[in-house]
Every structure is written in structure tokens, then in C-alpha cells.
C-alpha atoms as a PDB file:
ATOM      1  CA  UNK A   1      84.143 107.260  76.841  1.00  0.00           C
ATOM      2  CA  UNK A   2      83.154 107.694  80.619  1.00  0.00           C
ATOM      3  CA  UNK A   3      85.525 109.095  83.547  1.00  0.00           C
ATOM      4  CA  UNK A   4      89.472 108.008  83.175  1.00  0.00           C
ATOM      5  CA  UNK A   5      91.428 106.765  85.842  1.00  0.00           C
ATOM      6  CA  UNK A   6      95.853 107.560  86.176  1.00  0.00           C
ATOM      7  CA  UNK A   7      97.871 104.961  87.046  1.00  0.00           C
ATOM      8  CA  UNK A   8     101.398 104.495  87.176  1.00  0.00           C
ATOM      9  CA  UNK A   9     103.417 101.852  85.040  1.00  0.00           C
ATOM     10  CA  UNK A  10     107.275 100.953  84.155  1.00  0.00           C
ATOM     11  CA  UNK A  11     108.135  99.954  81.461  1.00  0.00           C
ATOM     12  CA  UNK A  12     112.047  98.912  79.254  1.00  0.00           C
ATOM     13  CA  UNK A  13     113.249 101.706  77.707  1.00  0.00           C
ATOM     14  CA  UNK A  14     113.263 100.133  74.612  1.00  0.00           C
ATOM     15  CA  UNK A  15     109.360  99.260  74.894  1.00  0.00           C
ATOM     16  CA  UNK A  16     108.733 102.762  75.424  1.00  0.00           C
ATOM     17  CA  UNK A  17     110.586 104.009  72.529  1.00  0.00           C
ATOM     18  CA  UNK A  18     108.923 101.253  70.514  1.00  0.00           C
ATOM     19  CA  UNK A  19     105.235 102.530  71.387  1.00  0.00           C
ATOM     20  CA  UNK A  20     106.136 106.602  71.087  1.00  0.00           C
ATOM     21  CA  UNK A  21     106.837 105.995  67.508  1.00  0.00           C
ATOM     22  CA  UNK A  22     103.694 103.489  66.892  1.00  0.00           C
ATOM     23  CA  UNK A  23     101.841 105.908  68.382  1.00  0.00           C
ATOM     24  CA  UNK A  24     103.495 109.141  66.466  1.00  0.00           C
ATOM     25  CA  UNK A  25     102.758 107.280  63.410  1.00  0.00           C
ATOM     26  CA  UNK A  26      99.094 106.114  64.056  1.00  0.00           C
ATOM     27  CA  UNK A  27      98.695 109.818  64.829  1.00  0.00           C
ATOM     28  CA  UNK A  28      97.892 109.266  68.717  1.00  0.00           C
ATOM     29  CA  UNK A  29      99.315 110.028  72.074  1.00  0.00           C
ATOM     30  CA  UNK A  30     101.403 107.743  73.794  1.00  0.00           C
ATOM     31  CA  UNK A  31      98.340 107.107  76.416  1.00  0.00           C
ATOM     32  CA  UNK A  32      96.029 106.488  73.681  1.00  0.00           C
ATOM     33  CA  UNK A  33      98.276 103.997  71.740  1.00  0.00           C
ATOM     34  CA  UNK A  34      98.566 102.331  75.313  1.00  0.00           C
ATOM     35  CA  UNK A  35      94.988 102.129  75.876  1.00  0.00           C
ATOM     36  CA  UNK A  36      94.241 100.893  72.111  1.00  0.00           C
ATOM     37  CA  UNK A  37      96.711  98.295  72.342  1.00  0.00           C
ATOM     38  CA  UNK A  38      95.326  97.182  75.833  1.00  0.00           C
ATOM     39  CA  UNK A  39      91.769  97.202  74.778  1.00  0.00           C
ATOM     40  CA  UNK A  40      92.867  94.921  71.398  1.00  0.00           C
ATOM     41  CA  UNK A  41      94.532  92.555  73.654  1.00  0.00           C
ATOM     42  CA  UNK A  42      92.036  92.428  76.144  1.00  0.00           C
ATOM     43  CA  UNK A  43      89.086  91.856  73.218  1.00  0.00           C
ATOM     44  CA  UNK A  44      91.217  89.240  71.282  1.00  0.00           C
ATOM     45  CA  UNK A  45      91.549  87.068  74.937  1.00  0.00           C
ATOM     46  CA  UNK A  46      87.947  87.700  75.419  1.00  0.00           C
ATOM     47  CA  UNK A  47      88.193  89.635  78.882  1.00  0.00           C
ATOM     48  CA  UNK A  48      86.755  92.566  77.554  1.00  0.00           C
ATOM     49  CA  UNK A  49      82.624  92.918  77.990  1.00  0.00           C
ATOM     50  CA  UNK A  50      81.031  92.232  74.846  1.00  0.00           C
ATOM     51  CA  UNK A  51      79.404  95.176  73.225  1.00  0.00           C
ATOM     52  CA  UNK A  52      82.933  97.576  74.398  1.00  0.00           C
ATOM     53  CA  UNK A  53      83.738  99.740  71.708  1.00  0.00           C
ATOM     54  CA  UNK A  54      87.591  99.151  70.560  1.00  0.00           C
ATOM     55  CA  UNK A  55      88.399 102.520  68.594  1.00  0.00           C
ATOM     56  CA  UNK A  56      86.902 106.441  68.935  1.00  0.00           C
ATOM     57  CA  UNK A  57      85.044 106.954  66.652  1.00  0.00           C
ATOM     58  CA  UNK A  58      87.377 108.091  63.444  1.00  0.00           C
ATOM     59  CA  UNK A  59      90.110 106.040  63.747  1.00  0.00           C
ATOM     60  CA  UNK A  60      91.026 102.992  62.079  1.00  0.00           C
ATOM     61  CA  UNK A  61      92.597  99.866  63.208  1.00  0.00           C
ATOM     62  CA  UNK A  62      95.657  98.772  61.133  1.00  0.00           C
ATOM     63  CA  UNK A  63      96.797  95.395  60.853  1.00  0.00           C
END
């Protein structure tokens, strides 16, 4: 993965809460469970360039 960039979001408590434990349990930071879950939405729409790698290397989706 190249250079990352910050950026600021809000977000319902309740979302938040939601995504720590998705996160805790796929083993991941709350910034990586963000940026999976971004990146699977993004490919499924098709606005994500073809040939963009979805997961690091290691980790499994679960559906």
C-alpha cells in the first residue's frame, strides 16, 4: 500500500460502537475495518480501479 492520507469523519455513536467490535473481532484496527469496508463498497459499485487489491495480504474476507 502506497502513502496514507488523515482525514476527519463523524460518525452516530452507535455506528461507531458497531464497527469497534467488527473490527475487534476481525482482528483489525478501527481504521483498517473502515478502510476494508470502504474499499468493499467501493469495488461492489464498481468505482474502484480494476486491478485494486481489496485485502493485505493475510487476511480473509468474511461473508
Amino acid at each position: 500500500m502506497g502513502k496514507r492520507e488523515p482525514f476527519l469523519v463523524r460518525v452516530d455513536p452507535e455506528v461507531l460502537d458497531a464497527v469497534r467490535r467488527w473490527a475487534r473481532d476481525d482482528l483489525r484496527s478501527v481504521n483498517a475495518q473502515v478502510e476494508f469496508l470502504l474499499r468493499r463498497a467501493l469495488q461492489k459499485e464498481g468505482r474502484l480501479a480494476k486491478g485494486r487489491v481489496t485485502e493485505r495480504p493475510g487476511e480473509n474476507e468474511r461473508d
